[in-house]
N, C-alpha and C. Protein backbone atom coordinates (compact mmCIF):
# COMPACT_ATOMS: atom_id res chain seq x y z
N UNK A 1 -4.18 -16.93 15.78
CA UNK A 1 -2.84 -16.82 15.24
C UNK A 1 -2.10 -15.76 16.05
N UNK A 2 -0.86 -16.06 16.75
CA UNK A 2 0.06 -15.14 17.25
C UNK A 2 0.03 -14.12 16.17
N UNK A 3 0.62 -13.02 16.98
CA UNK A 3 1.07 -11.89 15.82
C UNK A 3 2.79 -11.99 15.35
N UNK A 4 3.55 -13.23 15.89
CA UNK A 4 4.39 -13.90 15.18
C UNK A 4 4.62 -14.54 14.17
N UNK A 5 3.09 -15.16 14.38
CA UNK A 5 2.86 -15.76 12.91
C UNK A 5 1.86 -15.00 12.20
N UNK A 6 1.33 -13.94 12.20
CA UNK A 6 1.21 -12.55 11.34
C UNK A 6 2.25 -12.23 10.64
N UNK A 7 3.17 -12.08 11.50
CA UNK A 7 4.12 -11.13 10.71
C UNK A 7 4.49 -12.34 9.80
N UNK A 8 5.37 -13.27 10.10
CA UNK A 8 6.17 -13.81 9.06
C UNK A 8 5.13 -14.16 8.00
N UNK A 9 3.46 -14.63 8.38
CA UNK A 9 3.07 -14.60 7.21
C UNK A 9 2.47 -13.36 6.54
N UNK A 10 2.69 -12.52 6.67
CA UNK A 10 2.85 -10.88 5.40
C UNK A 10 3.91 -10.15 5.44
N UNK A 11 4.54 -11.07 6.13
CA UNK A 11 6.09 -10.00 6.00
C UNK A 11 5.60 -8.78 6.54
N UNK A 12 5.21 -8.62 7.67
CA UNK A 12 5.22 -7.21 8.34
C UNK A 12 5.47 -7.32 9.78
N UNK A 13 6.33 -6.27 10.58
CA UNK A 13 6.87 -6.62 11.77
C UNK A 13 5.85 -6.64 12.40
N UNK A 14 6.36 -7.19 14.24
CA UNK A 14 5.33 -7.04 15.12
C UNK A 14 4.79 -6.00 15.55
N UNK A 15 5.62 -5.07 15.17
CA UNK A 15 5.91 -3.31 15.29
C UNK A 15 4.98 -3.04 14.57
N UNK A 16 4.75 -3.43 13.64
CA UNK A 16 3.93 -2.84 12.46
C UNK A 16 2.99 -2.90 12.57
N UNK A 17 2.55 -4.40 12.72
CA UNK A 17 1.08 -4.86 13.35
C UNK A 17 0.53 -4.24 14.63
N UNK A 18 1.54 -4.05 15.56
CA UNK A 18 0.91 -3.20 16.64
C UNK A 18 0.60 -1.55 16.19
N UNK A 19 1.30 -1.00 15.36
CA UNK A 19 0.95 0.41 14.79
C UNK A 19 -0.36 0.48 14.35
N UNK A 20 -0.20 -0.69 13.42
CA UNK A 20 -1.92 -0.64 12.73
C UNK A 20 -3.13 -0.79 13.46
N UNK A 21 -2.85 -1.29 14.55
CA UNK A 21 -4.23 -1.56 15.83
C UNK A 21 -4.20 -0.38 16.52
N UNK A 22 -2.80 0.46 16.64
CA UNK A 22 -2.60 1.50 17.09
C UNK A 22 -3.42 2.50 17.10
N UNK A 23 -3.06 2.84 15.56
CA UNK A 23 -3.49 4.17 15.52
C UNK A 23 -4.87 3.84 14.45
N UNK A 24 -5.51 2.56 14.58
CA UNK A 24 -6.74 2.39 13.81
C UNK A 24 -6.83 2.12 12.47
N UNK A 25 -5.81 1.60 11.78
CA UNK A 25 -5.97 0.96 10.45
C UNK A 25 -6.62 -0.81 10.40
N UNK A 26 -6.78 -1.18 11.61
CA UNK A 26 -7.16 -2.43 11.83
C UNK A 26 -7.82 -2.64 13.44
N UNK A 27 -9.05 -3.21 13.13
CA UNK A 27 -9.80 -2.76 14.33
C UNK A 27 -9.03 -3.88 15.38
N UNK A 28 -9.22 -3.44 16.74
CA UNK A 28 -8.79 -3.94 18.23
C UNK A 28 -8.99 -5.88 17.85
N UNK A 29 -7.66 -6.20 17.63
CA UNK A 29 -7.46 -7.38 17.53
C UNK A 29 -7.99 -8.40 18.99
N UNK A 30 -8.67 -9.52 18.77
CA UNK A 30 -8.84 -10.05 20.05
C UNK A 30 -7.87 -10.77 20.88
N UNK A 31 -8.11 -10.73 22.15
CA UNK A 31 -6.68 -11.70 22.73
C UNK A 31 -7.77 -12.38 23.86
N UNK A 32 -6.49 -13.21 24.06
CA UNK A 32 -5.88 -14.03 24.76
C UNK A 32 -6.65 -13.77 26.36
N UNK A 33 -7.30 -14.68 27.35
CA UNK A 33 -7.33 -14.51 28.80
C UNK A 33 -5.76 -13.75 29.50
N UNK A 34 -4.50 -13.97 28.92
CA UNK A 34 -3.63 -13.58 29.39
C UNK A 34 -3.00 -12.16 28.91
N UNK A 35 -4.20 -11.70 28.00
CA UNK A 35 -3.58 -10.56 27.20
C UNK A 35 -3.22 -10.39 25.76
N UNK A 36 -2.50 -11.72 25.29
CA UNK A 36 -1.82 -12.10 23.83
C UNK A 36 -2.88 -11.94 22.80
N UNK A 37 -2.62 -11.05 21.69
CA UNK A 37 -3.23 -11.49 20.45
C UNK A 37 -3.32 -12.24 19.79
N UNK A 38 -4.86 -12.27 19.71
CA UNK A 38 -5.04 -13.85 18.67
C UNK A 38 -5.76 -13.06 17.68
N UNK A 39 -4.53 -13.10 16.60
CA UNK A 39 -5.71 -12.75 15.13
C UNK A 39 -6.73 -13.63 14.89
N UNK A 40 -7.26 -13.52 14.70
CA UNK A 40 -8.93 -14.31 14.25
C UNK A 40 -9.29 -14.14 12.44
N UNK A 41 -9.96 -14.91 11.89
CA UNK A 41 -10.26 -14.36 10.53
C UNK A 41 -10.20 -13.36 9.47
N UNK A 42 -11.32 -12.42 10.84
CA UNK A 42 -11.60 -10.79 10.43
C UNK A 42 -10.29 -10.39 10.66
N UNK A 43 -9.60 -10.24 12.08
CA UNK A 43 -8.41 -9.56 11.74
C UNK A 43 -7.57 -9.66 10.83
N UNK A 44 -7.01 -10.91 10.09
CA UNK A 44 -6.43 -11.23 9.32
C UNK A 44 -6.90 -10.74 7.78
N UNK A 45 -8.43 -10.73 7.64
CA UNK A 45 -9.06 -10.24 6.44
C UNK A 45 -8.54 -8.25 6.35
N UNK A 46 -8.71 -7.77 7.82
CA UNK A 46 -8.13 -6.72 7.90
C UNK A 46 -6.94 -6.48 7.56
N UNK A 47 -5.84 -7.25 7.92
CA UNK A 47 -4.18 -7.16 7.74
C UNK A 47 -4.03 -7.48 6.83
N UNK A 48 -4.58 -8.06 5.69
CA UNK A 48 -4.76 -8.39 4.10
C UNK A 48 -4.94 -6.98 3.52
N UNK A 49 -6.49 -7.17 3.99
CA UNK A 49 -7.01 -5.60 3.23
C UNK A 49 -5.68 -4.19 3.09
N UNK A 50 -5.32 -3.73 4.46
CA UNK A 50 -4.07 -2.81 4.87
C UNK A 50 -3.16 -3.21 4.15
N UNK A 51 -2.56 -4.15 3.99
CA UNK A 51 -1.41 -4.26 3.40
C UNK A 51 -1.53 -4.38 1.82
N UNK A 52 -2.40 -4.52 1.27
CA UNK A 52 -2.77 -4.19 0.09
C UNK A 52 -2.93 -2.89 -0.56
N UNK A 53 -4.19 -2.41 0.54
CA UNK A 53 -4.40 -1.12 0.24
C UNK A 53 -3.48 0.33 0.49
N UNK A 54 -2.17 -0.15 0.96
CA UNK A 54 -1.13 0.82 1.65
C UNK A 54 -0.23 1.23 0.61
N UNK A 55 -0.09 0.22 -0.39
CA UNK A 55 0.67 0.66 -1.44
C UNK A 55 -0.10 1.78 -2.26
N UNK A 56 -1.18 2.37 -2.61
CA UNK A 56 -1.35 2.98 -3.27
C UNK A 56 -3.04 4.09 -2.67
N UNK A 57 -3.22 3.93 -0.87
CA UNK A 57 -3.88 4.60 -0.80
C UNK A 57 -3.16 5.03 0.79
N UNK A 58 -3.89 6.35 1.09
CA UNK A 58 -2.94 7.20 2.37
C UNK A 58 -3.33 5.95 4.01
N UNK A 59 -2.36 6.88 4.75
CA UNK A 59 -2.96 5.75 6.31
C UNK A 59 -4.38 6.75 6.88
N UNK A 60 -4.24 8.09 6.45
CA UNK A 60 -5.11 8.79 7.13
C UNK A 60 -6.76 8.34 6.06
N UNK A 61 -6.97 8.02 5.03
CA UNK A 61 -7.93 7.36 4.37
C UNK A 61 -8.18 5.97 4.88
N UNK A 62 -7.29 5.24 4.86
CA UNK A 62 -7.29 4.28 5.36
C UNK A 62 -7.96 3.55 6.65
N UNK A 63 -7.47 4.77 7.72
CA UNK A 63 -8.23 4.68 9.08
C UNK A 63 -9.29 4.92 8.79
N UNK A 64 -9.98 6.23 8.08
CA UNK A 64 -10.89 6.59 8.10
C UNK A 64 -12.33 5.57 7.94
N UNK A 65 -11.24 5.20 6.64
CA UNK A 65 -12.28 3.36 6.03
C UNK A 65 -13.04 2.72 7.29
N UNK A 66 -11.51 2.56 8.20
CA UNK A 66 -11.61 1.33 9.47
C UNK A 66 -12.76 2.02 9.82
N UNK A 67 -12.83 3.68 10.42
CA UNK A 67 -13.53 4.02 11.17
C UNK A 67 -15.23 3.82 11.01
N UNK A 68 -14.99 4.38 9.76
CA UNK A 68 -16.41 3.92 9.08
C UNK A 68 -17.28 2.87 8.95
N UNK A 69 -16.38 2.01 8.62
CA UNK A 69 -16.96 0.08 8.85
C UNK A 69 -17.33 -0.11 10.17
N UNK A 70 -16.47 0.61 10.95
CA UNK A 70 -16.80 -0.01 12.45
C UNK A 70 -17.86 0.62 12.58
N UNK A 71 -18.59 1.95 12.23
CA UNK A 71 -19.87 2.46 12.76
C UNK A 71 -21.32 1.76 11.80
N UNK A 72 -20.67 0.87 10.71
CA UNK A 72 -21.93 -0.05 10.48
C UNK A 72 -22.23 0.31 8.86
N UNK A 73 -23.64 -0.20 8.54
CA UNK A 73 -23.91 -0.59 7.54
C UNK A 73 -24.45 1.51 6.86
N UNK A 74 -25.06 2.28 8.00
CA UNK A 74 -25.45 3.62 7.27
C UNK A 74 -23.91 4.20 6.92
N UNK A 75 -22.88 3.53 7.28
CA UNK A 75 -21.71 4.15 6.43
C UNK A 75 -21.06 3.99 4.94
N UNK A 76 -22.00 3.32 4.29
CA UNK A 76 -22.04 3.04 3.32
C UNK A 76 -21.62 3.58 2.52
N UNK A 77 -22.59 4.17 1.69
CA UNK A 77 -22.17 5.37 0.90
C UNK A 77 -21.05 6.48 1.30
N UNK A 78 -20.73 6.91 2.46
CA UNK A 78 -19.26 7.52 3.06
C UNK A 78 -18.23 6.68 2.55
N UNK A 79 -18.21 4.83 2.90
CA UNK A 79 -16.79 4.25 2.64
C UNK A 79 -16.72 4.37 0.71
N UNK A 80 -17.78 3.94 -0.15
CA UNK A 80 -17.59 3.88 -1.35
C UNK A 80 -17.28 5.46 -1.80
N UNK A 81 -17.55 6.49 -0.96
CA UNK A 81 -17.50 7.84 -1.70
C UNK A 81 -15.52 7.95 -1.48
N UNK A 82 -15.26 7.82 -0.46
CA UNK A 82 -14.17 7.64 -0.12
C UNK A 82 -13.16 6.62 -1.12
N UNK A 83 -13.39 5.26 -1.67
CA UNK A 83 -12.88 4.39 -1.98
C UNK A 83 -12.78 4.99 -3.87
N UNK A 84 -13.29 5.45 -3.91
CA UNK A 84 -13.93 6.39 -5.26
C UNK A 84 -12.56 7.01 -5.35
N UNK A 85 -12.87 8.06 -4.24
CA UNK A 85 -11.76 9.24 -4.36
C UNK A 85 -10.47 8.70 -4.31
N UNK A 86 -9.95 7.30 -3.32
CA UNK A 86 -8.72 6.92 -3.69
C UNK A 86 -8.44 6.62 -4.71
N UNK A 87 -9.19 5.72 -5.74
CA UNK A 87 -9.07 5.43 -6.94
C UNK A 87 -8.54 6.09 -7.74
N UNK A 88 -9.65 7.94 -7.75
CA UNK A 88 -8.86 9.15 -8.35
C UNK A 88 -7.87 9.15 -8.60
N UNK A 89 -7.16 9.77 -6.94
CA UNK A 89 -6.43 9.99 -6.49
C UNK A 89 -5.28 9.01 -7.14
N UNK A 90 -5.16 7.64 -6.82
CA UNK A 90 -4.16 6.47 -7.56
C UNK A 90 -3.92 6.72 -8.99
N UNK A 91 -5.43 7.04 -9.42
CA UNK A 91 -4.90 6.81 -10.91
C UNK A 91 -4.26 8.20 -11.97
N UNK A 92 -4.45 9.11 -11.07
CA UNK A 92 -3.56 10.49 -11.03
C UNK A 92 -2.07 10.37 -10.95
N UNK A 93 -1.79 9.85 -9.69
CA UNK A 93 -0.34 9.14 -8.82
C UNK A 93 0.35 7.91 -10.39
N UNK A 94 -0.80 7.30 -10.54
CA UNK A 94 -0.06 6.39 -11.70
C UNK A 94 0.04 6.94 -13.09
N UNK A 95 -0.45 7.69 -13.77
CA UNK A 95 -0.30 8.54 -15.16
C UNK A 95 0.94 9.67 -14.53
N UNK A 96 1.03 10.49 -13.59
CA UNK A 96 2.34 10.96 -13.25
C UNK A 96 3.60 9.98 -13.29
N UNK A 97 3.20 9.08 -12.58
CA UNK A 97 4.56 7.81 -12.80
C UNK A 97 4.67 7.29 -14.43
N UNK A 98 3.87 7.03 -14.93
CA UNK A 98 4.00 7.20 -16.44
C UNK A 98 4.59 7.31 -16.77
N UNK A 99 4.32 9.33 -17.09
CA UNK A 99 4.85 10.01 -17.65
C UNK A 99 6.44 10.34 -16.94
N UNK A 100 6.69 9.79 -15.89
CA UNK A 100 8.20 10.41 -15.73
C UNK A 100 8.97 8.99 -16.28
N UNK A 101 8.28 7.71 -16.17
CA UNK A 101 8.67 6.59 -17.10
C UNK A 101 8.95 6.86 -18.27
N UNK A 102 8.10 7.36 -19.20
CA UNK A 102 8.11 7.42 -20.52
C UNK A 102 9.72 8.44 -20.78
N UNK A 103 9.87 9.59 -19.70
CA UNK A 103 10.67 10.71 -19.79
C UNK A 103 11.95 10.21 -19.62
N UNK A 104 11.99 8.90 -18.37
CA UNK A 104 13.44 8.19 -18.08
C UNK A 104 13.54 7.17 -19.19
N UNK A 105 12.90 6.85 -20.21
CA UNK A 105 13.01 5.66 -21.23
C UNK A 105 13.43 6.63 -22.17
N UNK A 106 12.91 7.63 -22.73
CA UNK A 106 13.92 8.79 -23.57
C UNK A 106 14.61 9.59 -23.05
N UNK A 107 14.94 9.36 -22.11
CA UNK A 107 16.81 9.79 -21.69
C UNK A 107 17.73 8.72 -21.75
N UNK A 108 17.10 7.63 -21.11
CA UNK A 108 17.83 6.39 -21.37
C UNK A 108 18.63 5.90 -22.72
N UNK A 109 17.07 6.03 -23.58
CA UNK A 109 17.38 6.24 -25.48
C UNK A 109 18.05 6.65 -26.04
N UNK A 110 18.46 8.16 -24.94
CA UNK A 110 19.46 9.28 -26.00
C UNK A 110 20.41 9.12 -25.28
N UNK A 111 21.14 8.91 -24.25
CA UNK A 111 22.31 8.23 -23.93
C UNK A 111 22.71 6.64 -24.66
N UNK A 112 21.61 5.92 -24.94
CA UNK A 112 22.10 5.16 -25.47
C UNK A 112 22.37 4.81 -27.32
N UNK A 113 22.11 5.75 -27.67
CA UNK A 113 22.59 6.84 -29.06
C UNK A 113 23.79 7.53 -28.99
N UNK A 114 24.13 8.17 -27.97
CA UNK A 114 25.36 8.71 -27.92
C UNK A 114 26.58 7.79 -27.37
N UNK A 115 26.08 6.92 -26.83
CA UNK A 115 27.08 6.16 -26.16
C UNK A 115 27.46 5.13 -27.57
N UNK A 116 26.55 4.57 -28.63
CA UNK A 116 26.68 4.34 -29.25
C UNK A 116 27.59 4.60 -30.41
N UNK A 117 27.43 6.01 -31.13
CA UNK A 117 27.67 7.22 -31.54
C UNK A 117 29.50 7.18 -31.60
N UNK A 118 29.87 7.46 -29.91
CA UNK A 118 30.99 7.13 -29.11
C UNK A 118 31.63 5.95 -29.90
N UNK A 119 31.16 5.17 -29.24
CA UNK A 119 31.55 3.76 -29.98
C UNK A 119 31.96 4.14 -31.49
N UNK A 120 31.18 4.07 -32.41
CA UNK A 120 31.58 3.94 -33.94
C UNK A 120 32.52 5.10 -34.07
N UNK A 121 33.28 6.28 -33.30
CA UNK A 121 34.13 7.18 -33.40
C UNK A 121 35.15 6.53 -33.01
N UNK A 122 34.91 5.97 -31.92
CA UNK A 122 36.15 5.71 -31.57
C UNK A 122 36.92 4.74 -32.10
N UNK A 123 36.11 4.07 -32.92
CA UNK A 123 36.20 2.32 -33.89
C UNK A 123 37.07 3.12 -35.16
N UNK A 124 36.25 4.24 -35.30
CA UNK A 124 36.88 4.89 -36.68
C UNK A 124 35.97 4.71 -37.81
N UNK A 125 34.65 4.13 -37.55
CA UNK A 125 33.58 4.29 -38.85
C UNK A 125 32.70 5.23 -39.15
């Protein structure tokens, strides 16, 4: 698969895709006798994985993952100790978002009490 038809199918630029081979979030894509990338399976299982895992874990963890897989099966226990700690880490990141949810739904509430409020004054009841 071109990395043309990468991108349009995950919606991520060609830019993007070349960043991620870049700087190691997705291991050295194979190409082409002429040079061109040809995603293959694995790469694609990779550009899945990344783009999944980007919403809610760092690029510098992320690589690290790559790095790890690529040195084999005794990295084992390193990638799950790691995959652990993002989890933490996420589910820390998501009870903070929560709670500033819960905080913008009762501000929301009490403006919409007063705005209310407003209303029946100004009606005259």
């Amino acid at each position: 698969m071109t990395i043309r038809e990468v991108s349009e199918r995950y919606g991520l630029s060609a830019d993007t895709l070349r960043y991620y081979e870049r700087v190691g979030l997705i291991p050295p894509v194979p190409r082409t006798g002429s040079g061109v990338r040809n995603y293959d399976a694995a790469s694609l299982g990779w550009v899945e994985l990344i783009k999944c895992m980007s919403a809610g874990v760092g690029i510098e963890a992320l690589t690290e993952y790559c790095r790890l897989f690529q040195l084999g099966e005794e990295t084992l226990e390193a990638r799950k100790a790691l995959l652990v700690e993002q989890r933490r880490q996420l589910r820390e990141r998501m009870e903070d978002m929560r709670k500033s949810l819960d905080r913008l739904n009762m501000k929301i509430e009490n403006y919409d009490q007063c705005l209310a409020r407003k209303e029946r004054e100004l009606r005259g009841v």
